[in-house]
C-alpha atoms as a PDB file:
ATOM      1  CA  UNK A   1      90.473 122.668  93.427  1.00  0.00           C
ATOM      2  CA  UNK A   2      93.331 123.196  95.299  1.00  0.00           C
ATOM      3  CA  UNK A   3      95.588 120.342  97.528  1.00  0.00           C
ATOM      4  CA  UNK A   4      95.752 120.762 101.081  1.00  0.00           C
ATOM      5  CA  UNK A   5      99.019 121.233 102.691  1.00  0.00           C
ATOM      6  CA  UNK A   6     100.178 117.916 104.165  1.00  0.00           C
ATOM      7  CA  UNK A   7      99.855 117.771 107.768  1.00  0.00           C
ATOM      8  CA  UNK A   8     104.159 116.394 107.921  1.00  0.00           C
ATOM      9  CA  UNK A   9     107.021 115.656 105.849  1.00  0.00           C
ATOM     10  CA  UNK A  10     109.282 112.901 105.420  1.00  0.00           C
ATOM     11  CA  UNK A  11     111.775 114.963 107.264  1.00  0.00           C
ATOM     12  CA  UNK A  12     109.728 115.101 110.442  1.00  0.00           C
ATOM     13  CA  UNK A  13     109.656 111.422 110.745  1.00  0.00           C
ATOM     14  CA  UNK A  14     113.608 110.718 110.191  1.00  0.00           C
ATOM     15  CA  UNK A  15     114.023 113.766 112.669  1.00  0.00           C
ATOM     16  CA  UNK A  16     111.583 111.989 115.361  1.00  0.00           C
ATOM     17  CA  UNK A  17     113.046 108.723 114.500  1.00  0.00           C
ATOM     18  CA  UNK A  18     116.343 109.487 114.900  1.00  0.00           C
ATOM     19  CA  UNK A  19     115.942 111.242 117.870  1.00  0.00           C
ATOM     20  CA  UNK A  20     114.901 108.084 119.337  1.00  0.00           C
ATOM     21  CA  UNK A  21     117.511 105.950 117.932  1.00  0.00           C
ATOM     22  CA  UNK A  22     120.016 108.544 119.201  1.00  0.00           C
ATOM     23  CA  UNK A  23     118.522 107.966 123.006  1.00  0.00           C
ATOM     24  CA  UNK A  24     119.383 104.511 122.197  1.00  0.00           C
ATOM     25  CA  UNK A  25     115.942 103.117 122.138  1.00  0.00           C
ATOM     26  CA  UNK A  26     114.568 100.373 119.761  1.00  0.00           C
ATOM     27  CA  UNK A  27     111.855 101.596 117.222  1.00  0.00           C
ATOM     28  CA  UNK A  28     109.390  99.251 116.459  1.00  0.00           C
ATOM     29  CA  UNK A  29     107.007 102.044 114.246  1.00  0.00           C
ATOM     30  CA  UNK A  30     105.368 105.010 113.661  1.00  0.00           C
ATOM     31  CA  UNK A  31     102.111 106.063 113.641  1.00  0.00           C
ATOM     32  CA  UNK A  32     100.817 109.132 111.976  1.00  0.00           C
ATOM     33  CA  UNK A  33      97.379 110.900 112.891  1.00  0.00           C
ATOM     34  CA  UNK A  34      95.483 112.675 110.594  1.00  0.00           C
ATOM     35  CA  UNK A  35      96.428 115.888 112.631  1.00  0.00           C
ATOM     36  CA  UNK A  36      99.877 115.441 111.645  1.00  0.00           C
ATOM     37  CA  UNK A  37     100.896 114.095 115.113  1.00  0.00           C
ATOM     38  CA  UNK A  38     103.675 111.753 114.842  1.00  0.00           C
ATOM     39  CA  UNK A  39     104.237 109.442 117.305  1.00  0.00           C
ATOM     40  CA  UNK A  40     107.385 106.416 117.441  1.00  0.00           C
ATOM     41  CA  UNK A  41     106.849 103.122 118.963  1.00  0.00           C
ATOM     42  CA  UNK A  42     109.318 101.942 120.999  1.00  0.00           C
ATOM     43  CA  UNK A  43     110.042  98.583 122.294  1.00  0.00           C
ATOM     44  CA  UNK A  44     109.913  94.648 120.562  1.00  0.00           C
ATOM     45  CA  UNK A  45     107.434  94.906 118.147  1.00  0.00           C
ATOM     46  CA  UNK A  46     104.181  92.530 118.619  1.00  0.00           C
ATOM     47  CA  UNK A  47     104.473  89.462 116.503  1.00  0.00           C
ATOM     48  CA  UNK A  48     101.141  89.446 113.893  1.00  0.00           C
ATOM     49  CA  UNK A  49      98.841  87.658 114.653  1.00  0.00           C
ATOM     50  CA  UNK A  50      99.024  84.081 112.329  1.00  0.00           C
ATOM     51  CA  UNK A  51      96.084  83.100 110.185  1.00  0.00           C
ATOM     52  CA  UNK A  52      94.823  79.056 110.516  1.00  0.00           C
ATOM     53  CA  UNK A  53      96.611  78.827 107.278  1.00  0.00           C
ATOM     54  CA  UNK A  54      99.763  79.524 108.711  1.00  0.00           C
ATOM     55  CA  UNK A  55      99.064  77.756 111.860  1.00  0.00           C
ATOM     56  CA  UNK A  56      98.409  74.621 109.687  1.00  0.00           C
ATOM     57  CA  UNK A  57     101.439  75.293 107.907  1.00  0.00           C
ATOM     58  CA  UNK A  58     103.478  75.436 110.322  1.00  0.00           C
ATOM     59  CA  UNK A  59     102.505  72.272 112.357  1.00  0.00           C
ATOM     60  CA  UNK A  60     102.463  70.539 108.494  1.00  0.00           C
ATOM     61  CA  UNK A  61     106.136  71.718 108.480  1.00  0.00           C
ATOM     62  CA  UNK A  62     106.626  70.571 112.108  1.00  0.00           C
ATOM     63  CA  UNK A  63     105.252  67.112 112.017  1.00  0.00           C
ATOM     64  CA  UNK A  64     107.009  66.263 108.602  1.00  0.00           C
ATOM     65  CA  UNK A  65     110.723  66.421 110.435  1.00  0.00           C
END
């Protein structure tokens, strides 16, 4: 059973990202379809979302100062 080709290379996301570094824009990620369609995200990157435990840890943290 033969391997499919993959659908990009490594190469093609350094070339797209560096393309966008080069316009002087902030990358924030990349997301890859399963087409092979590469796109960059540009801007601040969304903070994650914290879980309770981490919200609990931090105002443990907080109120112990």
């Amino acid at each position: 059973m033969a391997r499919t080709p993959a659908a990009f290379r490594q190469a093609d996301v350094v070339r797209a990202v560096k393309a966008v570094r080069a316009a002087q824009v902030a990358v924030s990620g990349v997301e890859i379809a399963p087409d092979g369609t590469i796109r960059v995200l540009t801007g601040v990157a969304p903070e994650a979302p914290s879980s309770p435990f981490d919200e609990w840890k931090q105002k443990r943290h907080a109120n112990a100062t």
